[in-house]
Protein backbone atom coordinates (compact mmCIF):
# COMPACT_ATOMS: atom_id res chain seq x y z
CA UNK A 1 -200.51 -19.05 18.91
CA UNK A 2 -201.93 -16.11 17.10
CA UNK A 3 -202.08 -14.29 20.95
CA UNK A 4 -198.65 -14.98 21.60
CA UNK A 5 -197.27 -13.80 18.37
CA UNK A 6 -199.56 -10.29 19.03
CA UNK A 7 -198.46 -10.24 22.20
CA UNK A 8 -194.65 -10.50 21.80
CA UNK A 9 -194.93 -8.05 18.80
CA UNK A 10 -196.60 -5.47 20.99
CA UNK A 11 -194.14 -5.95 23.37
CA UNK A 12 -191.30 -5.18 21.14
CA UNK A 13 -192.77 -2.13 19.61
CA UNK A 14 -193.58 -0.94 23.32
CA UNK A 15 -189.79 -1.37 23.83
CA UNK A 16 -188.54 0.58 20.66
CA UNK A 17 -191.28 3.25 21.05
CA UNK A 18 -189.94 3.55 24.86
CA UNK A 19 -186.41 3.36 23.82
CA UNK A 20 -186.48 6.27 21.23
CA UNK A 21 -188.27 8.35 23.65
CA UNK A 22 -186.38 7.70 26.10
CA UNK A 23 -182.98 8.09 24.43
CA UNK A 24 -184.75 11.31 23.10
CA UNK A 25 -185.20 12.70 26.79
CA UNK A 26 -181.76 11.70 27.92
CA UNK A 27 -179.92 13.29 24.76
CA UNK A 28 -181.89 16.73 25.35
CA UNK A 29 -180.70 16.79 28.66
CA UNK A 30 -177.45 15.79 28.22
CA UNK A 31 -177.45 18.81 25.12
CA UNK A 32 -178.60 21.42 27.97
CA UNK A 33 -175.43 20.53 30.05
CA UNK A 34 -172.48 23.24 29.46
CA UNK A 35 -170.23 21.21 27.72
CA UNK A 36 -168.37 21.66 24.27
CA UNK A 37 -168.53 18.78 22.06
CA UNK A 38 -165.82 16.17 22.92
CA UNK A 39 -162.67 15.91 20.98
CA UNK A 40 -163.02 12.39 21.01
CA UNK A 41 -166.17 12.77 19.50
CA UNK A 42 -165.53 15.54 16.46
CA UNK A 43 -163.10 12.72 15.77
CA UNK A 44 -164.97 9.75 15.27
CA UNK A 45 -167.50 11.79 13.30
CA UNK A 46 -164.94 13.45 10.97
CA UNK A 47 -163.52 9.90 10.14
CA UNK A 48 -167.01 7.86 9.86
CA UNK A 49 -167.51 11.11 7.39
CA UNK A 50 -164.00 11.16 5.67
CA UNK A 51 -164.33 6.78 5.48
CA UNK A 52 -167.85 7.15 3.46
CA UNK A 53 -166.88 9.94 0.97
CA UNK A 54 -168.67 12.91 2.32
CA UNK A 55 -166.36 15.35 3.95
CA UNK A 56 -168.86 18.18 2.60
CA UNK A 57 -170.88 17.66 6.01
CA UNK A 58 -168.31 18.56 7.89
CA UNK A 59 -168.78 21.85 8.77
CA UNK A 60 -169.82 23.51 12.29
CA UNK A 61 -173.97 22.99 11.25
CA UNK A 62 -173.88 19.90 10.22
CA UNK A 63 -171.46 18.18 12.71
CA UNK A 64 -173.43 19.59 15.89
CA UNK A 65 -176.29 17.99 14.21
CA UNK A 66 -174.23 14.93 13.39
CA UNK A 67 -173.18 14.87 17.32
CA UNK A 68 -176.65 14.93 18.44
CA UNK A 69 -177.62 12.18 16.27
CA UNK A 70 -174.84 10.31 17.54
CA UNK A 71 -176.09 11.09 20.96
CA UNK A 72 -179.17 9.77 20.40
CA UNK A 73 -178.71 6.60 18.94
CA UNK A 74 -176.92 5.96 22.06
CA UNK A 75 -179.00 7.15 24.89
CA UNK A 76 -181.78 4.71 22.99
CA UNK A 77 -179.39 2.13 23.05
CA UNK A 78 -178.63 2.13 26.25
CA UNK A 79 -182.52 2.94 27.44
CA UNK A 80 -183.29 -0.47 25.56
CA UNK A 81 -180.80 -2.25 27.42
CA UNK A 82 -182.24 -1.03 30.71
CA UNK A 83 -185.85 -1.70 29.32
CA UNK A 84 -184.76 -5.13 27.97
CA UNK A 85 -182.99 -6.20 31.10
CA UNK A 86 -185.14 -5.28 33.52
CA UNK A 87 -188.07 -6.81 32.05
CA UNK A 88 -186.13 -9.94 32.08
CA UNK A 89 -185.04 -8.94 35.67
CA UNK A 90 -188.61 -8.69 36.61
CA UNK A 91 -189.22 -12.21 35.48
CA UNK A 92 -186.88 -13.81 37.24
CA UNK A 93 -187.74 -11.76 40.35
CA UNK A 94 -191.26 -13.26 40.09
CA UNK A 95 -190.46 -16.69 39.82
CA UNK A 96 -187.64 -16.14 42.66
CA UNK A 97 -190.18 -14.92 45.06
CA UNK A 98 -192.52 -17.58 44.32
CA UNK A 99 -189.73 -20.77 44.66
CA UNK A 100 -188.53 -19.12 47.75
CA UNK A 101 -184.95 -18.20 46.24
CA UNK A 102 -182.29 -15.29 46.56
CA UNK A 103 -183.29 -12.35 44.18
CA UNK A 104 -181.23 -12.91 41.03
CA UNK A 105 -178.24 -10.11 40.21
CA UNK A 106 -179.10 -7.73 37.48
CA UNK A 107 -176.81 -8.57 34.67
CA UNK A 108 -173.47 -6.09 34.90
CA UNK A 109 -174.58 -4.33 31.29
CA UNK A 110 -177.96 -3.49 32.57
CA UNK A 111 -176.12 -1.87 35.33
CA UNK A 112 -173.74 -0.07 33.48
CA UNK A 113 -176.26 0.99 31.10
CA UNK A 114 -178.53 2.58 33.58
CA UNK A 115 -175.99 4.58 35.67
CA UNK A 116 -174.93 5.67 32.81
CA UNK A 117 -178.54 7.32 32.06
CA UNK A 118 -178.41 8.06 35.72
CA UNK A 119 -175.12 10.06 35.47
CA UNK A 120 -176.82 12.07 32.78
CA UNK A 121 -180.02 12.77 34.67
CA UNK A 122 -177.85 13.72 37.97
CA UNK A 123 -175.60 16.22 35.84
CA UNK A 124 -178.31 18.07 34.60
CA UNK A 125 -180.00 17.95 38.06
CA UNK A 126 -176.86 18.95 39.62
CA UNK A 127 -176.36 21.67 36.85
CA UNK A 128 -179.78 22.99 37.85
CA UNK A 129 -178.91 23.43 41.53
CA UNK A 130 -175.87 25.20 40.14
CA UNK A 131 -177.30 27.87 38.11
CA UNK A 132 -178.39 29.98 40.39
CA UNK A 133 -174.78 30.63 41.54
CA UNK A 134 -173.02 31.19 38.19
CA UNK A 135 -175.52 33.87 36.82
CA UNK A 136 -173.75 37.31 36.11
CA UNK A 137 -172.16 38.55 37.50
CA UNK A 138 -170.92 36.18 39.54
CA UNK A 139 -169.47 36.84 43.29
CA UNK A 140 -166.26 34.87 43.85
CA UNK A 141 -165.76 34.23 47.41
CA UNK A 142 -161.76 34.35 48.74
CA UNK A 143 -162.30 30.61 49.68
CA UNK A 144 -163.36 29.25 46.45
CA UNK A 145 -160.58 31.20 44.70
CA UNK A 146 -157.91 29.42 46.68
CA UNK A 147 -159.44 26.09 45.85
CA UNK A 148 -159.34 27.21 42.28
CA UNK A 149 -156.02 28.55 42.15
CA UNK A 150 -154.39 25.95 43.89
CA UNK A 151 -156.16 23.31 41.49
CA UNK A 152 -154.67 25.66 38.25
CA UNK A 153 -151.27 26.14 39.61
CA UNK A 154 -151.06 21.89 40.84
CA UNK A 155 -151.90 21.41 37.28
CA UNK A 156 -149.32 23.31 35.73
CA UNK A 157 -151.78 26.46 34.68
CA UNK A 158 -151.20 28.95 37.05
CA UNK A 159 -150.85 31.76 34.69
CA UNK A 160 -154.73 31.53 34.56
CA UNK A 161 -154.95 32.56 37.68
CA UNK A 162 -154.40 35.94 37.74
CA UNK A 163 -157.93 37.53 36.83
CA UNK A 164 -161.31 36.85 38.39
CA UNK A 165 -162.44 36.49 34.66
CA UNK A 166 -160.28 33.59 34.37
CA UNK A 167 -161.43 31.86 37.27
CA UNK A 168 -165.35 31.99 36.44
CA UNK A 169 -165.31 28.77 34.07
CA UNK A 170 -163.19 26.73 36.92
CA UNK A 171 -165.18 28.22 39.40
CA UNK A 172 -168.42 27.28 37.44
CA UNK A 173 -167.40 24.13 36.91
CA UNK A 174 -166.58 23.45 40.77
CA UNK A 175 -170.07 24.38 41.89
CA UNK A 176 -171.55 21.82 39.54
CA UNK A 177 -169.27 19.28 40.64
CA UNK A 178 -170.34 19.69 44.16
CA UNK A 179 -174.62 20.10 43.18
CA UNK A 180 -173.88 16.71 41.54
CA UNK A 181 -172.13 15.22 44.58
CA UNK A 182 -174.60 16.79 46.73
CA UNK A 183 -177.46 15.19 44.48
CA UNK A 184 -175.50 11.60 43.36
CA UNK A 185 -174.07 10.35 46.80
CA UNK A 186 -177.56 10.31 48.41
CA UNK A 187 -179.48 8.38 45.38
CA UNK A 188 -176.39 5.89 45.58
CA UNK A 189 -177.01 5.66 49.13
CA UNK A 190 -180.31 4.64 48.36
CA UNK A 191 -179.98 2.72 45.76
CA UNK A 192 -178.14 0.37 48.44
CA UNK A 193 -179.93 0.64 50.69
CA UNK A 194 -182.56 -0.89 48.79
CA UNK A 195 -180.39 -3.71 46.84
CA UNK A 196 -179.59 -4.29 50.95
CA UNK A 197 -183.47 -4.55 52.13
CA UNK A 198 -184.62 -6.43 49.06
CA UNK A 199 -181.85 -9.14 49.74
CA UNK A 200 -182.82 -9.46 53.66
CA UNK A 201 -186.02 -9.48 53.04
CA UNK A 202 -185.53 -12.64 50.98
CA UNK A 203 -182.89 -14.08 52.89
């Protein structure tokens, strides 16, 4: 009895050690992405802030820092779900495998919760790829700007269109869109293609 308590203690502290470690790695690289902190965000933190009396912290230091705490408690979150589920997964793998039966589903917030992480870890790949071709200064070729400009001027912002300079964030973002594409489509792919050989192998 004594083993069994031990052992299911271990287990949970392996899962919250893994989960804040996790969550850690996955909020750093989400932080290295080139994105502004969401409106939606600045939000939520200026009224959790304004609900428990201290609107002092909300100034540009301490609401970045705010943010990436925020960030982190839900990349671990969502790394224990993953952790949690799939060890459970794993279980009932096993004793599907022995009795002969079809692999069980993985439950649909274990898969949310992991391509979420994977979106994350994609980005950042896909913003790596990227790099290279937004360094300064940065060459825009004719076709790109007509994808660009047509996208502004669809969209009602045309007047941005005028400059080069004005194009480089669009154009910046484009790029990363399509190094994430480039990098996302083919792990989907195989992440089928696996969920599709694992089920005939059973079958």
């Amino acid at each position: 009895m004594i083993r069994k308590y031990a052992l299911t203690a271990f287990c949970i502290v392996v899962h919250l050690v893994g989960s804040l470690v996790g969550g850690w790695y996955i909020t750093c690289l989400f932080t290295l992405l080139p994105m502004e902190m969401p409106l939606s965000v600045e939000r939520s933190i200026r009224f959790a802030l304004s609900t428990t009396g201290n609107n002092d912290l909300a100034n540009p230091d301490d609401m970045e820092m705010l943010a990436l705490v925020l960030y982190w408690a839900i990349a671990t979150l969502l790394t224990a779900v993953v952790l949690i589920g799939f060890k459970r997964w794993i279980s009932r793998l096993i004793i599907a495998r022995k009795s002969a039966e079809a692999i069980p589903k993985l439950p649909w917030p274990v898969t949310l919760a992991a391509s979420l992480l994977a979106l994350v870890v994609i980005s950042f790949l896909g913003w790596q790829l990227a790099s290279p071709l937004t360094r300064y200064p940065l060459h825009i070729p004719g076709p790109v700007k007509a994808v660009v400009r047509f996208y502004l001027s669809a969209t009602g912002r045309g007047a941005r269109s005028d400059l080069d300079e004005n194009l480089i964030l669009y154009v910046m973002d484009l790029y990363w869109a399509i190094a994430t594409l480039c990098i996302g489509v083919p792990v989907v792919l195989c992440c089928l293609a696996i969920r599709r050989f694992m089920r005939r192998k059973t079958s």
